[in-house]
N, C-alpha and C. Protein backbone atom coordinates (compact mmCIF):
# COMPACT_ATOMS: atom_id res chain seq x y z
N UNK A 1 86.35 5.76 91.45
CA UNK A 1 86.48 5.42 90.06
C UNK A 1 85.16 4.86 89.55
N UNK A 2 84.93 5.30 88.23
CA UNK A 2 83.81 4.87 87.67
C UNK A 2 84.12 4.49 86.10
N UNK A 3 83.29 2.86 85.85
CA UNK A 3 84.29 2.74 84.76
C UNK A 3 82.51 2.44 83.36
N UNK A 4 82.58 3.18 82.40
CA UNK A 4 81.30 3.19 81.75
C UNK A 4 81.94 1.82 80.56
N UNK A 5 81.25 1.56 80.30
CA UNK A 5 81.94 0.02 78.69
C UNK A 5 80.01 0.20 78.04
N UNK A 6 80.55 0.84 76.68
CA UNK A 6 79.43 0.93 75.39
C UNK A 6 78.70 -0.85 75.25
N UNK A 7 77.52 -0.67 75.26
CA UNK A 7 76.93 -2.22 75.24
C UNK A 7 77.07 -2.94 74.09
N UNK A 8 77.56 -2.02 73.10
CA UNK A 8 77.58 -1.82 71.40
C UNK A 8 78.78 -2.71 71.63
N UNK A 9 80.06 -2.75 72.39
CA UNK A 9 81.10 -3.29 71.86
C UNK A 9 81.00 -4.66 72.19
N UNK A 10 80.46 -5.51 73.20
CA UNK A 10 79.82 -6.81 73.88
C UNK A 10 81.01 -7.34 73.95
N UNK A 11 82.04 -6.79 75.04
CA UNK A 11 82.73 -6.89 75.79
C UNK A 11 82.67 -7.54 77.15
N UNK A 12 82.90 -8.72 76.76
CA UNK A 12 82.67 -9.86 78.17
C UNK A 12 82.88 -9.41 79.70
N UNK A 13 82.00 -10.37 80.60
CA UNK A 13 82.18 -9.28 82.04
C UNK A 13 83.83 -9.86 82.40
N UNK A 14 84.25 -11.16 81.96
CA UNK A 14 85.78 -10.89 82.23
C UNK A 14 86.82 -10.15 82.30
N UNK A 15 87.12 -9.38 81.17
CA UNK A 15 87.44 -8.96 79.95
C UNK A 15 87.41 -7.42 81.25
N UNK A 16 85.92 -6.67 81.53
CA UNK A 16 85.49 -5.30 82.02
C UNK A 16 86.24 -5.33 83.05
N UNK A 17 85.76 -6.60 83.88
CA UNK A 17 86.79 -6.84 85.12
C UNK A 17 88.17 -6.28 85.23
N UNK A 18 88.43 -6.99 84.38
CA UNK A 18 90.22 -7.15 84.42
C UNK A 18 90.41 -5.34 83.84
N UNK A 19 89.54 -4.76 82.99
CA UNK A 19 90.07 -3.27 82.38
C UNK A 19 89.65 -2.41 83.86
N UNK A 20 88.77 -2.86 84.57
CA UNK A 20 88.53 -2.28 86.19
C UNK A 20 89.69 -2.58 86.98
N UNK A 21 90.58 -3.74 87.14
CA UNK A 21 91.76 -3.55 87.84
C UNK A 21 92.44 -3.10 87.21
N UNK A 22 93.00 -2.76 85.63
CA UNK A 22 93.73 -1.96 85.36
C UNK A 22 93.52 -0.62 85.72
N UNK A 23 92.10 -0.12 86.15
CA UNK A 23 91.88 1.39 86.21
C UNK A 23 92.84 1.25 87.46
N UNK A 24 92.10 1.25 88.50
CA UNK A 24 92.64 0.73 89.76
C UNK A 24 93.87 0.90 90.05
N UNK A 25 94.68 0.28 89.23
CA UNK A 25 96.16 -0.29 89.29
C UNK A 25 96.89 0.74 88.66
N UNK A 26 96.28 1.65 88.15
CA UNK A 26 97.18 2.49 87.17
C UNK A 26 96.79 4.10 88.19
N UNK A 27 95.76 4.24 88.39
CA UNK A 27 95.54 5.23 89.89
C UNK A 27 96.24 4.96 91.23
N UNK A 28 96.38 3.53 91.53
CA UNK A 28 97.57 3.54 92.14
C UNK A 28 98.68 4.15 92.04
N UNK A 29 99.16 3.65 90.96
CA UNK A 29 100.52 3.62 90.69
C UNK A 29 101.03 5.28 90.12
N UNK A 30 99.87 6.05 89.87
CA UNK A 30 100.72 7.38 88.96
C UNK A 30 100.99 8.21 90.09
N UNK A 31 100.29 8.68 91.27
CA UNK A 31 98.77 7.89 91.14
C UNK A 31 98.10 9.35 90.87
N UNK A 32 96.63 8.73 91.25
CA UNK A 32 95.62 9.68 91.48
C UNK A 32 95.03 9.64 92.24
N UNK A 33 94.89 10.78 92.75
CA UNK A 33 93.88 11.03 93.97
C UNK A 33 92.72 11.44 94.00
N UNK A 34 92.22 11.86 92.98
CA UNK A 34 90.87 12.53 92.91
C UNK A 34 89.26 11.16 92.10
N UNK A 35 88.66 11.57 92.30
CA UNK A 35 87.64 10.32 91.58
C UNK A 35 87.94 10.54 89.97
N UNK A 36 87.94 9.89 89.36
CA UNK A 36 87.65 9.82 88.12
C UNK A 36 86.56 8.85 87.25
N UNK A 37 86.47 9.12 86.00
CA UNK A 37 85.15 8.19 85.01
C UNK A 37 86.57 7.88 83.89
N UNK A 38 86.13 6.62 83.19
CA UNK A 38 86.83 6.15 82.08
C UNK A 38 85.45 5.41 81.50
N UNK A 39 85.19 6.12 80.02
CA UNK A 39 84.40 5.10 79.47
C UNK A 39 85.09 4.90 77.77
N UNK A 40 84.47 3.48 78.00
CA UNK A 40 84.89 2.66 76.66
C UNK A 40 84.06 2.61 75.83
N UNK A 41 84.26 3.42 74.92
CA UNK A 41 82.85 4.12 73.47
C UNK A 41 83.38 3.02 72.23
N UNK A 42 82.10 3.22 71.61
CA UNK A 42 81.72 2.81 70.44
C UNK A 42 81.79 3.79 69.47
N UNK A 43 81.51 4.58 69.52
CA UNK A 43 81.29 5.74 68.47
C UNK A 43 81.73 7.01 68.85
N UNK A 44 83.05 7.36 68.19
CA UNK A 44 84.11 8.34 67.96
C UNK A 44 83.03 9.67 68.41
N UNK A 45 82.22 9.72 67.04
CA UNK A 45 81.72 11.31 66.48
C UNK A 45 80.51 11.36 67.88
N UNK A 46 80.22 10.74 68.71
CA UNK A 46 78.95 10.84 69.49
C UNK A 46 79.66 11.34 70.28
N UNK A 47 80.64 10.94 70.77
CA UNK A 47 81.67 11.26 72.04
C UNK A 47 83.11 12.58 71.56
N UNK A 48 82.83 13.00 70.34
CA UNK A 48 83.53 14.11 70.11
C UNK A 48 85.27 13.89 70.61
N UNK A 49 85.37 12.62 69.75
CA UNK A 49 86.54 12.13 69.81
C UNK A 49 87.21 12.03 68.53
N UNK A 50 88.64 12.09 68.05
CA UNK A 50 88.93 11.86 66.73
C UNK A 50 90.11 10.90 66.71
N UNK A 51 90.71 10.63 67.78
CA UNK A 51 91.69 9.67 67.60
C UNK A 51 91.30 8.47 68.64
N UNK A 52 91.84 7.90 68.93
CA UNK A 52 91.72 6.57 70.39
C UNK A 52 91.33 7.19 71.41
N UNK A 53 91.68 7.81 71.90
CA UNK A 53 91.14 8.19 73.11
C UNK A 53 91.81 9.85 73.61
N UNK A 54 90.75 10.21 74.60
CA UNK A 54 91.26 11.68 74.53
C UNK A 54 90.88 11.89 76.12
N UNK A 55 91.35 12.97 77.01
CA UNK A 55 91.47 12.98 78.46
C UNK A 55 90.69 14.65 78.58
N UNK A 56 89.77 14.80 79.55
CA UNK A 56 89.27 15.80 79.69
C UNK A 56 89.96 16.45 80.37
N UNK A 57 90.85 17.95 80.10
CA UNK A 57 90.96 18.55 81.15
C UNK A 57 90.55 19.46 82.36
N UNK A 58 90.70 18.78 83.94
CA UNK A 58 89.93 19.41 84.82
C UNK A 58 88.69 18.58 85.10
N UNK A 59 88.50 17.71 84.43
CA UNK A 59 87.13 16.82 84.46
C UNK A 59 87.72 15.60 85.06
N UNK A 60 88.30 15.15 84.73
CA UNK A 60 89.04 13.79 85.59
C UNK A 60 87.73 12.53 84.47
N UNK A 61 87.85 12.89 83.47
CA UNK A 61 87.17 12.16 82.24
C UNK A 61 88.07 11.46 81.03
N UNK A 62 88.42 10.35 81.10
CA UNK A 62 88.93 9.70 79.95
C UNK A 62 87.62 9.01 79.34
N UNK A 63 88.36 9.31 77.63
CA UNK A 63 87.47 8.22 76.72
C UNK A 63 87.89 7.22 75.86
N UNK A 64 87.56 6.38 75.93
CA UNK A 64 88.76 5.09 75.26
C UNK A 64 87.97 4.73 74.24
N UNK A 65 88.35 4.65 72.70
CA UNK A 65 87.59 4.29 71.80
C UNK A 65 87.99 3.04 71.89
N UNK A 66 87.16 1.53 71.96
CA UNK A 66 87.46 0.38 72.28
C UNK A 66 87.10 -0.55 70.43
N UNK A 67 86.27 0.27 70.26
CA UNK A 67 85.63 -1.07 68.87
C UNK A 67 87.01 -1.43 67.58
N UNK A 68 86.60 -2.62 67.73
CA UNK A 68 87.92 -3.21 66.88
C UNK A 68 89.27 -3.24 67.41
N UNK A 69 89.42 -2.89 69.09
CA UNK A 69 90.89 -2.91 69.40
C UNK A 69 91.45 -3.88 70.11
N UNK A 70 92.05 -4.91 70.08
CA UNK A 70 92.57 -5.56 71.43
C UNK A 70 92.47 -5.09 72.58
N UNK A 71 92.41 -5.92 73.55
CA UNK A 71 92.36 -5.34 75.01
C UNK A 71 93.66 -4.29 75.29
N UNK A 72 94.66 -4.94 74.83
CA UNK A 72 95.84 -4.15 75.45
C UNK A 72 95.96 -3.19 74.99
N UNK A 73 95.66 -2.95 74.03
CA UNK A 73 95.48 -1.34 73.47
C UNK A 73 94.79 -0.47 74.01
N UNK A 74 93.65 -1.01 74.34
CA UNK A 74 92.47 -0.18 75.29
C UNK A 74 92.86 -0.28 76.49
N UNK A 75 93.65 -1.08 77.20
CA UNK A 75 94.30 -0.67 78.29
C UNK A 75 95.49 0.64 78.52
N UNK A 76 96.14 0.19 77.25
CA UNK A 76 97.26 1.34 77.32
C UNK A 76 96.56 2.59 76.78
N UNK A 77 95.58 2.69 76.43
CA UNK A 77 95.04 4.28 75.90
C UNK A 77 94.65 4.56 77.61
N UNK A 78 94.35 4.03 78.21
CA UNK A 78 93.47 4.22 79.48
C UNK A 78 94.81 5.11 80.15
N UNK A 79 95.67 3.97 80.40
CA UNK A 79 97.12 4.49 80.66
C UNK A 79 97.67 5.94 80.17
N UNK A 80 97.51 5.78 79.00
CA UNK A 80 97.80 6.83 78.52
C UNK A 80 97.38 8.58 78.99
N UNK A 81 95.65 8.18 78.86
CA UNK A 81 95.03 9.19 79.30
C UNK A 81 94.70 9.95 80.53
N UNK A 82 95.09 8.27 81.63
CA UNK A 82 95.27 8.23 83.26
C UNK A 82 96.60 9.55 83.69
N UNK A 83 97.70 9.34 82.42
CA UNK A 83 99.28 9.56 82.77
C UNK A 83 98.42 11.22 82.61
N UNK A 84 97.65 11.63 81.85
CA UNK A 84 97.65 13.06 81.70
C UNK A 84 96.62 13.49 83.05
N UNK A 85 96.09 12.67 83.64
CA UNK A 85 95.04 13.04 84.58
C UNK A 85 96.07 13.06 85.51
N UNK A 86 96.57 12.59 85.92
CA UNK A 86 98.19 12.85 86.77
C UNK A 86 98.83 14.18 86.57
N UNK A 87 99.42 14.44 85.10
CA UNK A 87 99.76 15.39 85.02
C UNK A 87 99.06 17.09 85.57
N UNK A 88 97.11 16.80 84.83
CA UNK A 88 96.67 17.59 85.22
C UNK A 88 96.49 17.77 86.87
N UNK A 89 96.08 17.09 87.67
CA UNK A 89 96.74 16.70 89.17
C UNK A 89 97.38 17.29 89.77
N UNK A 90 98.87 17.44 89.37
CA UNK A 90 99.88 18.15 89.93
C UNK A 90 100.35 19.04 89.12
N UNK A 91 99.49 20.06 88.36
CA UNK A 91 99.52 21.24 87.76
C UNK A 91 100.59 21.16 86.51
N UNK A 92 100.68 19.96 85.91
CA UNK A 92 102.07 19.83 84.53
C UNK A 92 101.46 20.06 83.63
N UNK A 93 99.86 20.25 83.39
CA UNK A 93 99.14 20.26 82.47
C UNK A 93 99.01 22.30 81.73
N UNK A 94 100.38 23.04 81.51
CA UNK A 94 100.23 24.20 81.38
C UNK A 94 100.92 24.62 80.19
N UNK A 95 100.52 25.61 79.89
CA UNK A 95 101.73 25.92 78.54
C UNK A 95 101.43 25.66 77.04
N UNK A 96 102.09 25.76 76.44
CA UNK A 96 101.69 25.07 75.54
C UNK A 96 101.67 23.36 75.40
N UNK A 97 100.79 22.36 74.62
CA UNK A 97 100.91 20.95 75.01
C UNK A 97 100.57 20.95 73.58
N UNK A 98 101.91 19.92 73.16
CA UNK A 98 101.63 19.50 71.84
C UNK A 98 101.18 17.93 71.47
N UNK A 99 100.51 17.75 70.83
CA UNK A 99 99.38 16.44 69.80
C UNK A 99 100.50 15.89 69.75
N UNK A 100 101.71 15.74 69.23
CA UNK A 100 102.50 14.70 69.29
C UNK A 100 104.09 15.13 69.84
N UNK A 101 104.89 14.67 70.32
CA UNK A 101 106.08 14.34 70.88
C UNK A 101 106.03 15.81 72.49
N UNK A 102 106.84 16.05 72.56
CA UNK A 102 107.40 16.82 73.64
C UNK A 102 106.58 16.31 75.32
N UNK A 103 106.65 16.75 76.04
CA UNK A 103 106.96 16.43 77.71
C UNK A 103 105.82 15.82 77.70
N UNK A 104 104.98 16.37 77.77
CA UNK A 104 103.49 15.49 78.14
C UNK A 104 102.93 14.27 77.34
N UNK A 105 103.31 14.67 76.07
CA UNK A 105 102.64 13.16 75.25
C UNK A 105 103.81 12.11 75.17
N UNK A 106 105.28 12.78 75.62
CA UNK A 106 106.58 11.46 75.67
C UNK A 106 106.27 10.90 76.79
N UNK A 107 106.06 11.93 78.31
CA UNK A 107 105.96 10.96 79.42
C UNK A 107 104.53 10.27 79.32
N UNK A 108 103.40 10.91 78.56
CA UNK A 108 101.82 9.66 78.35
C UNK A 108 102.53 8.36 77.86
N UNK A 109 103.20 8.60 77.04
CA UNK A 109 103.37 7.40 75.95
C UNK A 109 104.25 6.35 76.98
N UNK A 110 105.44 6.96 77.17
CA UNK A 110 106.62 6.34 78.13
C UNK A 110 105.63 5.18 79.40
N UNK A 111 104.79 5.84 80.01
CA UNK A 111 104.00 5.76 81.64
C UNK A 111 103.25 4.49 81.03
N UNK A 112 102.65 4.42 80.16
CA UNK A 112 101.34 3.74 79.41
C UNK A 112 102.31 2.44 79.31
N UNK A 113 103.39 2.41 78.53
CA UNK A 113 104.19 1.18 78.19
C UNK A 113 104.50 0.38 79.62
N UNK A 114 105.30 1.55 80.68
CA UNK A 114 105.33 0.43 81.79
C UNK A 114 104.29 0.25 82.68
N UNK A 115 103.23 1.21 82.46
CA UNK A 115 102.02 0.42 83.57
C UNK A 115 101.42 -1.27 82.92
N UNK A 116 101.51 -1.06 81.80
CA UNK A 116 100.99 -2.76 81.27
C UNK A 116 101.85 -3.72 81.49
N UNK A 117 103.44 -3.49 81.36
CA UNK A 117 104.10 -4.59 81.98
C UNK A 117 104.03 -4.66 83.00
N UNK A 118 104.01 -3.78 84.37
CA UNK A 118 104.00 -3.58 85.09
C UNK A 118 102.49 -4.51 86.24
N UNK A 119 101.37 -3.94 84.91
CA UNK A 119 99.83 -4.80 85.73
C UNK A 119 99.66 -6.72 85.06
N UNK A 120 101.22 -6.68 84.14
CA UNK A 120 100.95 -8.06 83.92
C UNK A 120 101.78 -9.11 84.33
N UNK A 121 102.68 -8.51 85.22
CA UNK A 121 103.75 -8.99 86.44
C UNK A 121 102.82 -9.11 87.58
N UNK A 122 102.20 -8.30 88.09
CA UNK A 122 101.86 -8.23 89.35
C UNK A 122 100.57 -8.92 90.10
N UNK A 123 100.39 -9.48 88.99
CA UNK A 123 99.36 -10.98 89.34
C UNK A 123 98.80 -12.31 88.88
N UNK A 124 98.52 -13.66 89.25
CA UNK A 124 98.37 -14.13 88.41
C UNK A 124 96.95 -13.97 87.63
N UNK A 125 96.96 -13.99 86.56
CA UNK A 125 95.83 -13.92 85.42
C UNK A 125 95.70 -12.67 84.53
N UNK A 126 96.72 -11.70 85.06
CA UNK A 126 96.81 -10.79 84.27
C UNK A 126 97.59 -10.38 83.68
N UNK A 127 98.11 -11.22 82.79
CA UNK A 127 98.59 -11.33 81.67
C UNK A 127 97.66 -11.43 80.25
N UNK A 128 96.21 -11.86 80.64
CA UNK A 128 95.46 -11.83 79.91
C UNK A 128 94.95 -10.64 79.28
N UNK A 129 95.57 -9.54 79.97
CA UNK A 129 95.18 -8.22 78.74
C UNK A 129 96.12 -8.49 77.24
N UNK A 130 96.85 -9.12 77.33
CA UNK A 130 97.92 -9.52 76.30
C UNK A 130 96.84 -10.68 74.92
N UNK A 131 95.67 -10.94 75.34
CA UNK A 131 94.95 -11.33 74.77
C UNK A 131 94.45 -10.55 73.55
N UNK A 132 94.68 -11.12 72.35
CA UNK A 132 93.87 -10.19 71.10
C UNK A 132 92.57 -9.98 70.80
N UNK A 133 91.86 -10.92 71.18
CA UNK A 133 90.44 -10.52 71.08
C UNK A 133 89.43 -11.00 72.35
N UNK A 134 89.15 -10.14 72.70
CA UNK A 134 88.16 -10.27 74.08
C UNK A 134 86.57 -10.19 74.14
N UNK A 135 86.39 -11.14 73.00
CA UNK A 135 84.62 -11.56 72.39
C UNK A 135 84.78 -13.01 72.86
């Protein structure tokens, strides 16, 4: 795992830490087996992104738009985008895949909700992704 954080957003080394055991913890848990990159951008249009975050397929590449978001949000996009690197993984990634509701973006969405309760049970101090601003 390789985790990139934009210098633009000045995102404390606490803060990176703790979004590094969420990577971690969420490759555990789906899991994944292959290496992957997650980086946390500043700027949408540089990174050819248009919503929060978007998952490369076949690349094992998530991008998390972080500026202006709470931590836990940028955790659960991570989640989110982790749940499709899973999918792509074990070949669920086929067919048609629709931008909003049906199999792949219900189980992203579904996976994302309990990996954060899930990484804020399972130790002490991390509950602090539940934190709103991480400046």
């Amino acid at each position: 795992m390789k985790l990139y954080v934009d210098k633009d957003l000045d995102i404390n080394t606490e803060k990176i830490n703790l979004i590094g055991e969420f990577c971690a913890f969420c490759a555990d848990q789906l899991p994944i087996k292959g290496e992957f990159k997650i980086y946390i951008i500043s700027d949408r249009t540089k990174n050819n992104i248009s919503t929060t975050a978007a998952y490369e397929v076949n690349n094992n590449i998530c991008r998390i738009y972080g500026k202006n978001r709470a931590l836990v949000d940028i955790c659960r996009s991570i989640a989110h985008e982790m749940t499709h690197m899973m999918q792509d993984e074990t070949g669920l990634l086929v067919g048609h895949i629709q931008d909003a509701g049906g199999f792949h973006e219900d189980q992203a969405n579904a996976k994302a909700g309990e990996l954060i309760k899930r990484f804020a049970k399972s130790k002490e101090g991390r509950r602090a992704i539940y934190e709103s601003r991480f400046y």
